[in-house]
PDB file of N, CA and C in Angstrom:
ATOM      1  N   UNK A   1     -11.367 -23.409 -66.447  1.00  0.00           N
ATOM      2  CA  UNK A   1     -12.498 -22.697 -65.921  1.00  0.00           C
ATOM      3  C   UNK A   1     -12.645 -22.990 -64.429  1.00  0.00           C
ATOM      4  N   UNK A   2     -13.166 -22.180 -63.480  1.00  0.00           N
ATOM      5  CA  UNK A   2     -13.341 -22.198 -62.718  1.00  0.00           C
ATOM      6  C   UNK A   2     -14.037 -23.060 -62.043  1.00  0.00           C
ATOM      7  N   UNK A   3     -14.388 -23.480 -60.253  1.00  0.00           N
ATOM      8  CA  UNK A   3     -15.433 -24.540 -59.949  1.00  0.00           C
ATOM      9  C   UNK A   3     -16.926 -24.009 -59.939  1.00  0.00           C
ATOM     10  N   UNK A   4     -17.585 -24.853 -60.124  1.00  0.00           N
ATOM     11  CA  UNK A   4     -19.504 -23.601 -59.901  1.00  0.00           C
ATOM     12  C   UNK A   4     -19.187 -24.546 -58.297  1.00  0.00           C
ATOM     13  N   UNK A   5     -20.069 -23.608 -57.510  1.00  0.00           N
ATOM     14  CA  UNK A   5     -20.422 -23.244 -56.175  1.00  0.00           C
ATOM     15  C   UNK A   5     -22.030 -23.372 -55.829  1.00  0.00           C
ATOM     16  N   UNK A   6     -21.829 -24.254 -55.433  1.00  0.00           N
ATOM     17  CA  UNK A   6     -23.738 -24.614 -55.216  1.00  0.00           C
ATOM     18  C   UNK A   6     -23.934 -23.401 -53.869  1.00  0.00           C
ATOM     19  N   UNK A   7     -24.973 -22.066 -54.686  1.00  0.00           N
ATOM     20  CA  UNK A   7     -25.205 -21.369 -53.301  1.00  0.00           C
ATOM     21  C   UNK A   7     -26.990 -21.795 -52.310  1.00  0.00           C
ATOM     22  N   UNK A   8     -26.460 -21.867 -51.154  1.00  0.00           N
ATOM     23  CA  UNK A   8     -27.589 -22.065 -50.466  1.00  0.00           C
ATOM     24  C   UNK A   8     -29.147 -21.523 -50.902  1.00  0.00           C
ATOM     25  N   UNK A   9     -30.267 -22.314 -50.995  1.00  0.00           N
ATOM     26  CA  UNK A   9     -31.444 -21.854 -51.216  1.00  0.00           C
ATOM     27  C   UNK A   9     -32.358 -20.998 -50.264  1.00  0.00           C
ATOM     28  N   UNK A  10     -32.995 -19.976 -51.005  1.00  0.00           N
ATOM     29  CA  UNK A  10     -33.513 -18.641 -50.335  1.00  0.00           C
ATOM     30  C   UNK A  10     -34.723 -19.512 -49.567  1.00  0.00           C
ATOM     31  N   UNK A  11     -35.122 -18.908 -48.061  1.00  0.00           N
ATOM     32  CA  UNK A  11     -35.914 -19.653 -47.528  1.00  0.00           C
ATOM     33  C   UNK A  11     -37.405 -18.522 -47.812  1.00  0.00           C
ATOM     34  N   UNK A  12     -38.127 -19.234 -47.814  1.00  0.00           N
ATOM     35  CA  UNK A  12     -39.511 -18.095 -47.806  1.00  0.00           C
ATOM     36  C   UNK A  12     -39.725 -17.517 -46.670  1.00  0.00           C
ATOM     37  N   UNK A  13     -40.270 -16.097 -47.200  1.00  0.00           N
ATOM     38  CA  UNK A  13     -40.841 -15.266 -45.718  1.00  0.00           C
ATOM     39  C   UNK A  13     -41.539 -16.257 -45.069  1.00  0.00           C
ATOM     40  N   UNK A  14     -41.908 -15.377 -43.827  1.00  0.00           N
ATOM     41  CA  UNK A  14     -43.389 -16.107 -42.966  1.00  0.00           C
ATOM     42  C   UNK A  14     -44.338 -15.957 -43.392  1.00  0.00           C
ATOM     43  N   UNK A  15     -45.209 -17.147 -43.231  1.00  0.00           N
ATOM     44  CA  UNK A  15     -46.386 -16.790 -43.840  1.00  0.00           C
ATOM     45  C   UNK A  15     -47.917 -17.296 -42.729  1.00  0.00           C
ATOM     46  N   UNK A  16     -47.968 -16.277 -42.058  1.00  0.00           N
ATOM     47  CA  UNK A  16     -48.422 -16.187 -41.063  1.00  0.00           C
ATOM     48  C   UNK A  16     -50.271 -15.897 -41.641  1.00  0.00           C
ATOM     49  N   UNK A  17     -50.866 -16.013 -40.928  1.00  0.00           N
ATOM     50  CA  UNK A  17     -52.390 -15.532 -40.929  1.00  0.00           C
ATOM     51  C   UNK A  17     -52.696 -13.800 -40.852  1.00  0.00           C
ATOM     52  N   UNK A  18     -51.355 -13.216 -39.788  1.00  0.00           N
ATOM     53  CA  UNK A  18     -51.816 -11.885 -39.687  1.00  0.00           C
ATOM     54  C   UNK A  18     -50.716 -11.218 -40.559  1.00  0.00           C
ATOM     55  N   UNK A  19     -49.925 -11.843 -41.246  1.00  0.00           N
ATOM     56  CA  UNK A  19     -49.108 -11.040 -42.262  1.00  0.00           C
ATOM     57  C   UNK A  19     -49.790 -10.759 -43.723  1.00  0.00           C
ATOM     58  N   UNK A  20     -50.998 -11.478 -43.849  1.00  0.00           N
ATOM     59  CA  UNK A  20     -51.965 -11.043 -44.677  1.00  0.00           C
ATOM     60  C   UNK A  20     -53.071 -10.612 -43.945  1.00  0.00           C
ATOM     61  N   UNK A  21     -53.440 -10.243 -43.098  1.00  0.00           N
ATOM     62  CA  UNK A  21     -54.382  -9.411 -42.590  1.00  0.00           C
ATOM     63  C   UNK A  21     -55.628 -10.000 -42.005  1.00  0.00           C
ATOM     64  N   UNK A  22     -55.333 -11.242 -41.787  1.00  0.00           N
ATOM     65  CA  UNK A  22     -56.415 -12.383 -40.993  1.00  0.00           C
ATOM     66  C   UNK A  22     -55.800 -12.291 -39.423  1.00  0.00           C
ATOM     67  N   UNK A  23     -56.506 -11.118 -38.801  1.00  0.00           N
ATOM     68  CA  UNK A  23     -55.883 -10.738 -37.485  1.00  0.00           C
ATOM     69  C   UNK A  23     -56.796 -11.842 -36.804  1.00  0.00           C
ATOM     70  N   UNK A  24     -56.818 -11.884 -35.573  1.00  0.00           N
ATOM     71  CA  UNK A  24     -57.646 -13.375 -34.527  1.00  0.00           C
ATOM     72  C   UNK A  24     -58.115 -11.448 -34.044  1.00  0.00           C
ATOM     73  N   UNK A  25     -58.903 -10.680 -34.027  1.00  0.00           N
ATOM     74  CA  UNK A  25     -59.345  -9.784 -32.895  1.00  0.00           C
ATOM     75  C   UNK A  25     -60.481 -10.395 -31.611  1.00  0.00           C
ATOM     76  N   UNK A  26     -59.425  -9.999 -30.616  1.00  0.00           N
ATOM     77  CA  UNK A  26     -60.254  -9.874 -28.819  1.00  0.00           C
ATOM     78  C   UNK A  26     -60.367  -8.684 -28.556  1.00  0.00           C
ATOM     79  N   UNK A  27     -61.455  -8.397 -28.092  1.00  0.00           N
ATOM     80  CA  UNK A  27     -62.117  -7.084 -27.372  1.00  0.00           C
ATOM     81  C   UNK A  27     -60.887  -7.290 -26.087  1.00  0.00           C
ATOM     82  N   UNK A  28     -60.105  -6.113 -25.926  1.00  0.00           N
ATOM     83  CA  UNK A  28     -59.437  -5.577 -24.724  1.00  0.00           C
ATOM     84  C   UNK A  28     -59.801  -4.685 -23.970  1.00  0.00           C
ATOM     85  N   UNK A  29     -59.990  -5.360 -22.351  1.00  0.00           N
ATOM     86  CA  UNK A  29     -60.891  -4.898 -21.496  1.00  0.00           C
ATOM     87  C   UNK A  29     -60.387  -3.620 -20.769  1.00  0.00           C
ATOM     88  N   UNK A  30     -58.824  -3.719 -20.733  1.00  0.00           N
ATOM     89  CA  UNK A  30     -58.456  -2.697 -20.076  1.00  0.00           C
ATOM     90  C   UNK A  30     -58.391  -1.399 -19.973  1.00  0.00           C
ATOM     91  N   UNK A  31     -58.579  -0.837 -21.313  1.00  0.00           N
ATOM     92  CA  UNK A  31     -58.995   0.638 -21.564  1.00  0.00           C
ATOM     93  C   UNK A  31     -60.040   0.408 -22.611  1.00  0.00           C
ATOM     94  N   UNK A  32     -60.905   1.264 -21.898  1.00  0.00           N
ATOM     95  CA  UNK A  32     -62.256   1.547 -22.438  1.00  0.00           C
ATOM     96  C   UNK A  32     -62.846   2.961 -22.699  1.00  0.00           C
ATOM     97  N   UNK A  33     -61.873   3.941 -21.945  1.00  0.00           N
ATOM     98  CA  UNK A  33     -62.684   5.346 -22.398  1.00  0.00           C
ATOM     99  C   UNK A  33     -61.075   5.991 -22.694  1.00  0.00           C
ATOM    100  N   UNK A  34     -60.949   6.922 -23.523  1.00  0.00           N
ATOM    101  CA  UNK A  34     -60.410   7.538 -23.879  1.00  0.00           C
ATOM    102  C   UNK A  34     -60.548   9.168 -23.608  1.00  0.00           C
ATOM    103  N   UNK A  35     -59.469   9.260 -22.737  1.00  0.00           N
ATOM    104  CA  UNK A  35     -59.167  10.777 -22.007  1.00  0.00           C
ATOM    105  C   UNK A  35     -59.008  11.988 -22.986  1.00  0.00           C
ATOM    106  N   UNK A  36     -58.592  11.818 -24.315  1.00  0.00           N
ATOM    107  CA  UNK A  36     -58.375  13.069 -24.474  1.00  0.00           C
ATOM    108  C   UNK A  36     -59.304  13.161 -25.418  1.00  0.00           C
ATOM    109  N   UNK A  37     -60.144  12.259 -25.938  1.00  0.00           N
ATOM    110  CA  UNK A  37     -61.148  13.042 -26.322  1.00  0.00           C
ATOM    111  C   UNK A  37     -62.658  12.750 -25.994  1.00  0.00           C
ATOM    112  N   UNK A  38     -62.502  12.568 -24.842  1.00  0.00           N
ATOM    113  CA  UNK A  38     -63.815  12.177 -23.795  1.00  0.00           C
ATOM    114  C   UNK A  38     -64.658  11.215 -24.589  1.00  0.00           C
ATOM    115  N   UNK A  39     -64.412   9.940 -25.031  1.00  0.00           N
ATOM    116  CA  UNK A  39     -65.470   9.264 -25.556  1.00  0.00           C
ATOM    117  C   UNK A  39     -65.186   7.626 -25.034  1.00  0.00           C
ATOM    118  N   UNK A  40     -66.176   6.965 -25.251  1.00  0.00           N
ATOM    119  CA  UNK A  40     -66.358   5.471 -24.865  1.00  0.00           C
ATOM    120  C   UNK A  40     -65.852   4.585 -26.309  1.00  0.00           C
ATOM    121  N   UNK A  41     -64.236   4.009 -26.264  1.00  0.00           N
ATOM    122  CA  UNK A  41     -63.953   3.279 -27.201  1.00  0.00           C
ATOM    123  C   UNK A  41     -63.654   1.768 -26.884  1.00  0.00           C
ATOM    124  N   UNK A  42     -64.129   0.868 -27.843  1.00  0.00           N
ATOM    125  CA  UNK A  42     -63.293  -0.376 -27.836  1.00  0.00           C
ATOM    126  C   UNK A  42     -62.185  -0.819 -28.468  1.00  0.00           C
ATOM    127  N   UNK A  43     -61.077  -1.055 -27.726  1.00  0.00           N
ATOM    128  CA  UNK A  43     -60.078  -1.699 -28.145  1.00  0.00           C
ATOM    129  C   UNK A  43     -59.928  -3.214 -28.675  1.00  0.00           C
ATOM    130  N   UNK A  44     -59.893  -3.451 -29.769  1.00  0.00           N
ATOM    131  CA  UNK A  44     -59.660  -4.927 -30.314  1.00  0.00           C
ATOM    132  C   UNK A  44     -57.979  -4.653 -30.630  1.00  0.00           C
ATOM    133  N   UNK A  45     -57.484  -6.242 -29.954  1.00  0.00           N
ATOM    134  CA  UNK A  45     -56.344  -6.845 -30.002  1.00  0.00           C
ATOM    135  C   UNK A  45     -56.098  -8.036 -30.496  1.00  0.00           C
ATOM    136  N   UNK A  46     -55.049  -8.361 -31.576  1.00  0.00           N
ATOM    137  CA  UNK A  46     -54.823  -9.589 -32.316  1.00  0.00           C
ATOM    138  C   UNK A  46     -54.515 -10.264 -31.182  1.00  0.00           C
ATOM    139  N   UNK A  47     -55.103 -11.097 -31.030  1.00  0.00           N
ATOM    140  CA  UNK A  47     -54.148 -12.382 -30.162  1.00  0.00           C
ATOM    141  C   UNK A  47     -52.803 -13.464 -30.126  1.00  0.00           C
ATOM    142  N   UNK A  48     -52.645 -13.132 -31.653  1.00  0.00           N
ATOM    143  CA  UNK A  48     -51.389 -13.730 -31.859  1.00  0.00           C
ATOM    144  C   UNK A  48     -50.290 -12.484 -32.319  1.00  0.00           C
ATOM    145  N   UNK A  49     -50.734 -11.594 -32.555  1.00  0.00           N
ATOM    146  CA  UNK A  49     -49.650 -10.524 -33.249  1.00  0.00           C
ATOM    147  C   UNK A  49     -49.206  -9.450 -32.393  1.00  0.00           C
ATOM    148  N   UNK A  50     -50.648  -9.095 -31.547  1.00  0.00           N
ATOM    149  CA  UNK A  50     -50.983  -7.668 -30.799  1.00  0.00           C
ATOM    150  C   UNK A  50     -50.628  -6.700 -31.024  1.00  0.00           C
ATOM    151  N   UNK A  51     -51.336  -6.679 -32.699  1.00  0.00           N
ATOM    152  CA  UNK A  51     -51.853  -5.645 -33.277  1.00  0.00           C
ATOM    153  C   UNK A  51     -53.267  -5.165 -32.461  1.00  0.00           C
ATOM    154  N   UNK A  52     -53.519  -3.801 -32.580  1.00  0.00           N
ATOM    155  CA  UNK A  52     -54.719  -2.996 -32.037  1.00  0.00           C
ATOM    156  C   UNK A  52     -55.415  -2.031 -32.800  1.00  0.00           C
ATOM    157  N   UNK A  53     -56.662  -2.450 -32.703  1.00  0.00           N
ATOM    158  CA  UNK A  53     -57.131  -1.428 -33.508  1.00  0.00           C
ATOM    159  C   UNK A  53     -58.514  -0.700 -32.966  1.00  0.00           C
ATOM    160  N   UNK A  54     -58.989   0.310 -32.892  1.00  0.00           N
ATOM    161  CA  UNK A  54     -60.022   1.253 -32.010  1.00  0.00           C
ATOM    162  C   UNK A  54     -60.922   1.324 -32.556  1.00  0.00           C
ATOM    163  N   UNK A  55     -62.242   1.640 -31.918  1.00  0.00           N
ATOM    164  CA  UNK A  55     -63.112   1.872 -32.873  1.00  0.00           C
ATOM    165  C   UNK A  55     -64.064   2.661 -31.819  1.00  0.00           C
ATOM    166  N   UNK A  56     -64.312   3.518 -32.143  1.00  0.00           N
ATOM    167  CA  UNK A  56     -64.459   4.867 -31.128  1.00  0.00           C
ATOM    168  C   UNK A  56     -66.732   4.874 -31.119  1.00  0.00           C
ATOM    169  N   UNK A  57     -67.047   4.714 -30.243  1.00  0.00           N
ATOM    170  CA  UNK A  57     -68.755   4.336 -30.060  1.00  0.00           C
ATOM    171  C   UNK A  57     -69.072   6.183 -30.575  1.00  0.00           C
TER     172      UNK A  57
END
């Protein structure tokens, strides 16, 4: 019979805070109004991922 072959062990994903959806959001100062549809929005940005997400006033 053949030799067995010890194969290397699978490492785990990352397991990060924002890979389950615990983003860190900062208000991002740099755009604040939005041109094409004339309104006053805030931009929140993950701080560790910089993910973005809008939220239109």
């Amino acid at each position: 019979m053949g030799d067995i072959i010890a194969f290397k062990k699978k490492t785990p994903k990352a397991r990060g805070m924002c890979q389950h959806g615990f983003h860190k959001w900062v208000i991002w100062k740099d755009k604040q109004f939005d041109v094409k549809a004339g309104k006053l929005v805030t931009v929140y940005r993950c701080a560790r991922c910089e993910a973005q997400k809008v939220v239109t006033l």
